[in-house]
C-alpha atoms as a PDB file:
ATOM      1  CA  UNK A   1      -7.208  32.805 -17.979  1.00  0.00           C
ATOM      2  CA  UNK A   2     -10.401  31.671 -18.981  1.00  0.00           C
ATOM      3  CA  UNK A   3     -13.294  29.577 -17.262  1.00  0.00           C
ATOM      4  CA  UNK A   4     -13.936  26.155 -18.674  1.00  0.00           C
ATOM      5  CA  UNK A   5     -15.915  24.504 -15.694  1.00  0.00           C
ATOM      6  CA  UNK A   6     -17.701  25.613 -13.359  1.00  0.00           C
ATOM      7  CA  UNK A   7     -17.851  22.445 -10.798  1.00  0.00           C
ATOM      8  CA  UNK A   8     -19.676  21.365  -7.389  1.00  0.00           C
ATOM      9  CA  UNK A   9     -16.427  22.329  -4.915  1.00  0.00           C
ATOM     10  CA  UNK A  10     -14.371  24.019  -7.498  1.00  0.00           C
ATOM     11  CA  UNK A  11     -13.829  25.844 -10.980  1.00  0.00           C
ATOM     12  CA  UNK A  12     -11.522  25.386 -13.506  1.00  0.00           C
ATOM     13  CA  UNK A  13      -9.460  27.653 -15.990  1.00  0.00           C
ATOM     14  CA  UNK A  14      -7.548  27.165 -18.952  1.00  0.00           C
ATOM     15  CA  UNK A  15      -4.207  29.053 -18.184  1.00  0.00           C
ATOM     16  CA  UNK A  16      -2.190  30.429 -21.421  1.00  0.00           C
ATOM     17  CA  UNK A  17       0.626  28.321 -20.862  1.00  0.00           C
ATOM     18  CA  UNK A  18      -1.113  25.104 -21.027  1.00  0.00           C
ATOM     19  CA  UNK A  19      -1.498  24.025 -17.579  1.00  0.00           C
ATOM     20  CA  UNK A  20      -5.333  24.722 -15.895  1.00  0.00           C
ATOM     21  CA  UNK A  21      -5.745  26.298 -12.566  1.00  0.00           C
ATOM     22  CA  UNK A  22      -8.058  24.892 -10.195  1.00  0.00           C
ATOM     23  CA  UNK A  23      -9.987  27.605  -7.536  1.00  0.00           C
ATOM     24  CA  UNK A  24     -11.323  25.490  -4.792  1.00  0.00           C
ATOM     25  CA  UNK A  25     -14.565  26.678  -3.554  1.00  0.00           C
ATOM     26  CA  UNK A  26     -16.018  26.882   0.802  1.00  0.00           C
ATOM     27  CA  UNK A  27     -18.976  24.521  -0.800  1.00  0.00           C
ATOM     28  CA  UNK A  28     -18.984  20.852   0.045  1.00  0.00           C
ATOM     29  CA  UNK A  29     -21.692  17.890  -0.971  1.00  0.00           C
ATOM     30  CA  UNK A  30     -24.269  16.917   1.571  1.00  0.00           C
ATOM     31  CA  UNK A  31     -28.106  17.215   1.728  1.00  0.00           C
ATOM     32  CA  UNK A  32     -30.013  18.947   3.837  1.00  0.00           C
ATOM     33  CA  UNK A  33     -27.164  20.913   5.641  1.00  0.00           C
ATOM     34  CA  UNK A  34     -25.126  17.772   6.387  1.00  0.00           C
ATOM     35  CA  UNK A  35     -21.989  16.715   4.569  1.00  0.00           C
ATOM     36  CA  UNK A  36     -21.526  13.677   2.814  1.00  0.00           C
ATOM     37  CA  UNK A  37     -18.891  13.301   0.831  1.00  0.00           C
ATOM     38  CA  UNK A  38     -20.519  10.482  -1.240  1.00  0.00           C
ATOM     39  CA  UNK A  39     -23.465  12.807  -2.187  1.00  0.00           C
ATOM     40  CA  UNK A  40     -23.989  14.093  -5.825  1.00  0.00           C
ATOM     41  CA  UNK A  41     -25.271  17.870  -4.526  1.00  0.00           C
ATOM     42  CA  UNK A  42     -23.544  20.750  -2.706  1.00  0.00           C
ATOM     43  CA  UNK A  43     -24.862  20.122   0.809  1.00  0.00           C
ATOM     44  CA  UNK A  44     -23.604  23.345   2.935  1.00  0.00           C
ATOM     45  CA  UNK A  45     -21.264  25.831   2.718  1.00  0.00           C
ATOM     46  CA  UNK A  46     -18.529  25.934   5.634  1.00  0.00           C
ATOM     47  CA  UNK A  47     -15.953  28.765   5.713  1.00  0.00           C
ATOM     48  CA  UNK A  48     -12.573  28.270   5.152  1.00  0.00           C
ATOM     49  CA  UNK A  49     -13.037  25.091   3.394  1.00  0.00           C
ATOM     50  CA  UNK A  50     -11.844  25.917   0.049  1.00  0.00           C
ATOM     51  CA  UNK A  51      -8.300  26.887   1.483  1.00  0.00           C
ATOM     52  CA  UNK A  52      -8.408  24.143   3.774  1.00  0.00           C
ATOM     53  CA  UNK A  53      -9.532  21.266   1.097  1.00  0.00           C
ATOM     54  CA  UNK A  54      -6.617  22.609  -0.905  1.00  0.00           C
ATOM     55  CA  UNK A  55      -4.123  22.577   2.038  1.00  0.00           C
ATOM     56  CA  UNK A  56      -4.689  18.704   2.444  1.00  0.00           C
ATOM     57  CA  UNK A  57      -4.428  17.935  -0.801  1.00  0.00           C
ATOM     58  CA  UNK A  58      -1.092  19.513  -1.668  1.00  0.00           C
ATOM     59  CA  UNK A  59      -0.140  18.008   1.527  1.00  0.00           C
ATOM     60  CA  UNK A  60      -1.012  14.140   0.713  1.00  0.00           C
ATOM     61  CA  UNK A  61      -0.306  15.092  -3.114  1.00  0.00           C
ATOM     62  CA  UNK A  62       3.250  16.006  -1.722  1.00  0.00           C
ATOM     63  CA  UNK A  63       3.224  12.849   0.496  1.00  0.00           C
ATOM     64  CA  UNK A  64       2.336  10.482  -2.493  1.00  0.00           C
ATOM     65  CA  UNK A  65       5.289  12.022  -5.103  1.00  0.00           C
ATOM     66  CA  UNK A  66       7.966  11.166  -2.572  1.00  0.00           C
ATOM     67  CA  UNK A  67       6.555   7.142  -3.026  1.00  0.00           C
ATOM     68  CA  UNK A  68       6.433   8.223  -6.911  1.00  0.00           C
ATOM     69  CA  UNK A  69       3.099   8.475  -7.851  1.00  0.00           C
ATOM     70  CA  UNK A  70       2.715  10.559 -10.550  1.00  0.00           C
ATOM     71  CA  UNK A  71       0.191  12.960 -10.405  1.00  0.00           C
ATOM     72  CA  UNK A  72      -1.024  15.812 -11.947  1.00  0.00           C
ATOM     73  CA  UNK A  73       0.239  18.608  -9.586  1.00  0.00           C
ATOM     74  CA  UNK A  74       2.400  21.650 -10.331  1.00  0.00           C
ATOM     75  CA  UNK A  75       1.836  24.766  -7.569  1.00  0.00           C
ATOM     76  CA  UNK A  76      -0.763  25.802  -5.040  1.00  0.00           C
ATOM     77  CA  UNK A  77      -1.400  29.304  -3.754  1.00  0.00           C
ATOM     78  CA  UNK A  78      -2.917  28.720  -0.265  1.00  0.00           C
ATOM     79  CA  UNK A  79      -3.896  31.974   0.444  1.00  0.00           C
ATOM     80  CA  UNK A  80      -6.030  32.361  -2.696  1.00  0.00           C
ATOM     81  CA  UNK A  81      -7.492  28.528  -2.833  1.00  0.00           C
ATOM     82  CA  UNK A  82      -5.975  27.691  -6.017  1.00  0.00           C
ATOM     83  CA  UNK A  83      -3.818  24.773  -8.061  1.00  0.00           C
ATOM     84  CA  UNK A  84      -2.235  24.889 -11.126  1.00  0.00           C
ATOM     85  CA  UNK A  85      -2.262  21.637 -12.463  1.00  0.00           C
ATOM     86  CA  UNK A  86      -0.504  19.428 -15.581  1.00  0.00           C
ATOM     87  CA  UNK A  87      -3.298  19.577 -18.261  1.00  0.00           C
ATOM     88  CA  UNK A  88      -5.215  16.109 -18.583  1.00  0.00           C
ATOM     89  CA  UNK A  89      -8.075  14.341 -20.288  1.00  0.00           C
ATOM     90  CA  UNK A  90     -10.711  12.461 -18.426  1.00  0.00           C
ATOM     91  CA  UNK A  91     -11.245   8.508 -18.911  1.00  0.00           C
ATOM     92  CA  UNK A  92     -14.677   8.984 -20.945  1.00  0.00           C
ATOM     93  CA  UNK A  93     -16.783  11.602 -19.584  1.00  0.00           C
ATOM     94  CA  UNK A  94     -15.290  11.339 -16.080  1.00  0.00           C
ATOM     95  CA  UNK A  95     -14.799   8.053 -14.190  1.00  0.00           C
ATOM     96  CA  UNK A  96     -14.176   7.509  -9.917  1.00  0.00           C
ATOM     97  CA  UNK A  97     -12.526   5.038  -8.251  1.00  0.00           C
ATOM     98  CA  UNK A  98     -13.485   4.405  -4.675  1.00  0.00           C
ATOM     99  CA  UNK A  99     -11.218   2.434  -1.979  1.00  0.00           C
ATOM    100  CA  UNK A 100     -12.951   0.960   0.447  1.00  0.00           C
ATOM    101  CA  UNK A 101     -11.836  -0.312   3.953  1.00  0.00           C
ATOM    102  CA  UNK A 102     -15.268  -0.565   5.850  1.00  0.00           C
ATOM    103  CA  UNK A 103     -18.442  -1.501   5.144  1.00  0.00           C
ATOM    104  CA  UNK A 104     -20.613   2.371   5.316  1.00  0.00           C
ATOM    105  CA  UNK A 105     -21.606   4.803   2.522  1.00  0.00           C
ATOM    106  CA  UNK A 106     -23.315   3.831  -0.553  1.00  0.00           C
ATOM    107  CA  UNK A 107     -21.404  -0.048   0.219  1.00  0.00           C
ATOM    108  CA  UNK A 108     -23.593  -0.493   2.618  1.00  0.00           C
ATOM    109  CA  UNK A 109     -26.866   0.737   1.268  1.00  0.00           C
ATOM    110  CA  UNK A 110     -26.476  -2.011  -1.164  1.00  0.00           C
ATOM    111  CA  UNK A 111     -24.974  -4.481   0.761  1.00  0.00           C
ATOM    112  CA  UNK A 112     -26.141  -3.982   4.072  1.00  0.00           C
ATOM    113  CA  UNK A 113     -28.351  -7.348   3.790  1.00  0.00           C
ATOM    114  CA  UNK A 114     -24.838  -9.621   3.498  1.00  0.00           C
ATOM    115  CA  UNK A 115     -22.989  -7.385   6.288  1.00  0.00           C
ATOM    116  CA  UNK A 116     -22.941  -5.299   9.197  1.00  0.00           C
ATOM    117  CA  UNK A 117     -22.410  -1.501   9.045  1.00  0.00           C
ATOM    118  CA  UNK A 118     -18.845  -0.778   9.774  1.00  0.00           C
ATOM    119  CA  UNK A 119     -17.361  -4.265   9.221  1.00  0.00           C
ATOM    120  CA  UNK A 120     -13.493  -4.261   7.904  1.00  0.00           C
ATOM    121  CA  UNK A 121     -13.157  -4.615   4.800  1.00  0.00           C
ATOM    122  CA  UNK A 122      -9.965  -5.549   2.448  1.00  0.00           C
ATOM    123  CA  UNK A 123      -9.204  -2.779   0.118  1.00  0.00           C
ATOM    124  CA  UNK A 124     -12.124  -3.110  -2.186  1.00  0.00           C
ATOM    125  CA  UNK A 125     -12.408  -0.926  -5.504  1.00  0.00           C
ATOM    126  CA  UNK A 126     -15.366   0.340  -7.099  1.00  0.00           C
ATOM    127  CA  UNK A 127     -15.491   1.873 -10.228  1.00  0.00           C
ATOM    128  CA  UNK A 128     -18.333   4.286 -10.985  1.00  0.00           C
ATOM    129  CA  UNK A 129     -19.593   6.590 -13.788  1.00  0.00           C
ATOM    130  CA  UNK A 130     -19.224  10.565 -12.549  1.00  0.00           C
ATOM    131  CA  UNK A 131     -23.320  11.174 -13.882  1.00  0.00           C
ATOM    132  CA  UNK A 132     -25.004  12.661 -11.153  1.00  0.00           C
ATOM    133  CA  UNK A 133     -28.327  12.327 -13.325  1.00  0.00           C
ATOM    134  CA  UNK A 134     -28.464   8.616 -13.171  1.00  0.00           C
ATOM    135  CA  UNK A 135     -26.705   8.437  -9.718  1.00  0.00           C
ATOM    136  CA  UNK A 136     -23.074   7.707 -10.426  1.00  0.00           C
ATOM    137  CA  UNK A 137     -24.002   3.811 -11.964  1.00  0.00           C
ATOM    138  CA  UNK A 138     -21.443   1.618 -10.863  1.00  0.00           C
ATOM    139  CA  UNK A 139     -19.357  -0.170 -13.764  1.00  0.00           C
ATOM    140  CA  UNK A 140     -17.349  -3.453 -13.813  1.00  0.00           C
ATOM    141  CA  UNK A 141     -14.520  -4.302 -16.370  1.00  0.00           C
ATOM    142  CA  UNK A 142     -16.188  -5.500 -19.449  1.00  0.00           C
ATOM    143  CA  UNK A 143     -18.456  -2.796 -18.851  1.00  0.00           C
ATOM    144  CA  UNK A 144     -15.606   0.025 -19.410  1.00  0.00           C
ATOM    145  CA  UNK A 145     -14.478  -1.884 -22.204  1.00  0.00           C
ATOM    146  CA  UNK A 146     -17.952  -1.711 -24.054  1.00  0.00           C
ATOM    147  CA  UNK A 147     -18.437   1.534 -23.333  1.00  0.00           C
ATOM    148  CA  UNK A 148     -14.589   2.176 -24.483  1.00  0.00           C
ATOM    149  CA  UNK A 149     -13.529   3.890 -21.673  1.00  0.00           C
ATOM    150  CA  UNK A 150     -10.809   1.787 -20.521  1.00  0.00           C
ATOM    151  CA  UNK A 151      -9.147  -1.628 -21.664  1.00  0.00           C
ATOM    152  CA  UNK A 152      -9.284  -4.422 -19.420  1.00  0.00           C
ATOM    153  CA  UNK A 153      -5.257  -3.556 -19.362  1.00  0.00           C
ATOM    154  CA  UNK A 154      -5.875  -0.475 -18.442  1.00  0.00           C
ATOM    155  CA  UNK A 155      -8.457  -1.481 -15.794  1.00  0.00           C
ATOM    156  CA  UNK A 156      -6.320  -3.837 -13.839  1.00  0.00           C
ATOM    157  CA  UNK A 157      -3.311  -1.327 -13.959  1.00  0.00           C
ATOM    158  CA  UNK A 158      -5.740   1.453 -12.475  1.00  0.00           C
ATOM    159  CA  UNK A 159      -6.976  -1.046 -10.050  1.00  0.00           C
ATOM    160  CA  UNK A 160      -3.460  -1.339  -8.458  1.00  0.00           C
ATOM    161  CA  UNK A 161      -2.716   1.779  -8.827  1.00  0.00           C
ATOM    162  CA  UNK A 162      -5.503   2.567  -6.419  1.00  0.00           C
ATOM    163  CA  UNK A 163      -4.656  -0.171  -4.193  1.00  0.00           C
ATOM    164  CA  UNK A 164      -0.925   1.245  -3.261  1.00  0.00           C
ATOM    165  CA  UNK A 165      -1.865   4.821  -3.463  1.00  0.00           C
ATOM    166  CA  UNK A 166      -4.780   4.343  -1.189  1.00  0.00           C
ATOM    167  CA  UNK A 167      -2.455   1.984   1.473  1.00  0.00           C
ATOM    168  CA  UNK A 168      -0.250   5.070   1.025  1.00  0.00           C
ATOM    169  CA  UNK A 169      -2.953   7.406   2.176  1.00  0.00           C
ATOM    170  CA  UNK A 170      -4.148   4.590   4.802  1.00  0.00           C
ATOM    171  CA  UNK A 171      -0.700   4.690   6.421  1.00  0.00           C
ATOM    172  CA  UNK A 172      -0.430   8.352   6.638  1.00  0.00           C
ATOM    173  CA  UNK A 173      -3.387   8.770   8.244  1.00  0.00           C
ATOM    174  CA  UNK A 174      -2.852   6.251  11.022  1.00  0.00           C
ATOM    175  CA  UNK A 175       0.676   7.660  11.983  1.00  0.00           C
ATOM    176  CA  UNK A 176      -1.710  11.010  13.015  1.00  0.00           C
ATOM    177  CA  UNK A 177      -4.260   8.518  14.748  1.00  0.00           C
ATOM    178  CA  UNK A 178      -7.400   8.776  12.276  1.00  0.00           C
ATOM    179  CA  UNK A 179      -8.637   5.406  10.184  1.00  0.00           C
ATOM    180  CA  UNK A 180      -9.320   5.596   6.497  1.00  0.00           C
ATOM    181  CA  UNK A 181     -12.915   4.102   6.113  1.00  0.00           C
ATOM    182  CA  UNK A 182     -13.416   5.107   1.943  1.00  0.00           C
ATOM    183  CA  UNK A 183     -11.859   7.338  -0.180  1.00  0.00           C
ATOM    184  CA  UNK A 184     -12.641   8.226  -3.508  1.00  0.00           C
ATOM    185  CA  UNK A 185      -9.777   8.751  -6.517  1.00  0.00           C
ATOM    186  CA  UNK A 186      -9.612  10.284 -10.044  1.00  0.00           C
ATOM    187  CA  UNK A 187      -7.262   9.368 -12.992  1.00  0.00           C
ATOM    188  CA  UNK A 188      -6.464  11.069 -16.431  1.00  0.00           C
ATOM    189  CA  UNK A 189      -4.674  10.919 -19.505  1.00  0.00           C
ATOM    190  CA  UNK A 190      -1.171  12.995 -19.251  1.00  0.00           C
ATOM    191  CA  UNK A 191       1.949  12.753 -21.283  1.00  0.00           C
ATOM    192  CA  UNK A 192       1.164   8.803 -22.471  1.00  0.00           C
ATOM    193  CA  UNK A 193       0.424   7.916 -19.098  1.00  0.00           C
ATOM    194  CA  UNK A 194      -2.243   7.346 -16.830  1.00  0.00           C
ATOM    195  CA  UNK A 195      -2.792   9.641 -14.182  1.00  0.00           C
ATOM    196  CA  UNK A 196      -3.856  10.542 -10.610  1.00  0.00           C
ATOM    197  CA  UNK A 197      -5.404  13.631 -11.138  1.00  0.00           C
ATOM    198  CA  UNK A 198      -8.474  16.150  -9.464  1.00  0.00           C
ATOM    199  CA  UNK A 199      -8.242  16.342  -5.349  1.00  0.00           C
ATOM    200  CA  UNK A 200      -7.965  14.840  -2.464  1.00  0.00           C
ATOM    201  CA  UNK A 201      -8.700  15.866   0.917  1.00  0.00           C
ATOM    202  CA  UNK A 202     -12.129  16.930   3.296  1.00  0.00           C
ATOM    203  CA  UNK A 203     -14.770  16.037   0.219  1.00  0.00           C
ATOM    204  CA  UNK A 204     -12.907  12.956  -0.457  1.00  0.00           C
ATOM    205  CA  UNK A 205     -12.803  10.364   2.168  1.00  0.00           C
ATOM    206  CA  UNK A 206     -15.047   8.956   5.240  1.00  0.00           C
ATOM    207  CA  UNK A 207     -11.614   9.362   8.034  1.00  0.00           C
ATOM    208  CA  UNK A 208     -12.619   8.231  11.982  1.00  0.00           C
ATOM    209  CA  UNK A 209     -10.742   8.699  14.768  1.00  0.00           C
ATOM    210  CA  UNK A 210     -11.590   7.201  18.360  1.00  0.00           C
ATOM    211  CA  UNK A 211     -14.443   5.425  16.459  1.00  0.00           C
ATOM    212  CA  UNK A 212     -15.996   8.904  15.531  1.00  0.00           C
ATOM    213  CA  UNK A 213     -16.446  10.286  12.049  1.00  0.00           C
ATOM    214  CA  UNK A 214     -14.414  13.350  11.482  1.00  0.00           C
ATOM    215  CA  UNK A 215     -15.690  16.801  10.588  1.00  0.00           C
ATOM    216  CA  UNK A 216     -14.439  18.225   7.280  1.00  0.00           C
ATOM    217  CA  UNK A 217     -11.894  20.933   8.730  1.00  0.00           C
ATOM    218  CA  UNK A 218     -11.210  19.120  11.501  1.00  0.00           C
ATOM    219  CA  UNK A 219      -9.728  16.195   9.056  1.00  0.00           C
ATOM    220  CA  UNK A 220      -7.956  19.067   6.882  1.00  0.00           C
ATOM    221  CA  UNK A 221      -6.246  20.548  10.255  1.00  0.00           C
ATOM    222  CA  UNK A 222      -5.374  16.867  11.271  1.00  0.00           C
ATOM    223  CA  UNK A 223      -3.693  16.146   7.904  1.00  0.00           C
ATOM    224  CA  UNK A 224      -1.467  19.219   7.307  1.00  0.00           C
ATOM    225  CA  UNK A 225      -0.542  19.402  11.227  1.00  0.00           C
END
């Protein structure tokens, strides 16, 4: 196999066969020693995190194809931190769309003059550019048409895409007593089709329970329990 990316939380590798394998790393974003998952830089480094990012996501990855969202998944090989994945193409140089349910993270920095930290919010999507160099700008619809990354068709179909997946996610998470606060997605191009594709799991999403954020592994143990 051969190395094509060498990423924040994980690398990736062109298998022979087509597919890409993805080795999930123990690093996680944060500054200064405490994680973030919003954050642009590797943080800290917490053992065990590579094989227990990649546990949650095969789990809610597993979760989401029995509603039928298609996704780019194939195999995972827990023990050794890895995915093999269908091969996809990025929306322009790499796009994220972010769920939000309450008012914290980067929402708030921006918004925090219109509401107060924490406050409910319903199911809002962001759309932002993955550039850590000019901070991840966010982008709005005719924006990602200008910059031909998406159509405005395309837009509004990955919008609701993101709204059911993430309720999915929302749900599952509740039934095991933990609240979804924000959540962050990725989609590709695969087979004609639009795409949920990357991870989900610890470096993903802002999950409470009792009113208390929870650690990274903790959340990973919590999901695949």
């Amino acid at each position: 196999m051969k190395l094509v990316k060498i990423g924040k939380t994980k690398d990736v590798y062109d298998l022979e066969d087509g597919s890409y394998l993805l080795q999930f790393k123990d690093d996680v974003t944060g500054s200064d020693g405490v994680f973030d998952p919003g954050a642009n830089t590797v943080g800290l480094t917490l053992s065990g995190a590579g094989q227990a990012g990649l546990a949650m996501t095969v789990r809610i990855f597993n979760e989401l194809q029995k509603q039928g969202v298609a996704t780019h998944f194939i195999s995972a090989d827990l023990e050794k931190a890895t995915m093999v994945v269908k091969p996809a193409t990025l929306l322009g140089k790499g796009i994220e769309i972010i769920c939000r349910y309450r008012a914290v993270g980067s929402f708030f920095r921006r918004y925090g003059g219109y509401i107060a930290s924490g406050t409910p919010i319903p199911a809002f999507v962001e759309v932002t550019l993955k550039d850590d160099e000019r901070g991840d700008p966010p982008l709005t619809k005719d924006c990602l048409e200008l910059l031909g990354i998406l159509t405005p068709q395309e837009y509004e179909n990955i919008v609701a895409q993101t709204k059911s997946i993430c309720q999915i996610i929302k749900d599952f998470l509740a039934l095991k007593g933990m609240e979804l606060y924000d959540i962050k997605l990725e989609f590709g191009r695969s087979g004609g089709e639009i795409i949920l594709i990357d991870e989900i799991s610890l470096g993903s999403m802002r999950v409470y329970a009792d009113g208390e954020p929870l650690a990274p592994l903790e959340l990973s143990q919590r999901v695949v329990s």
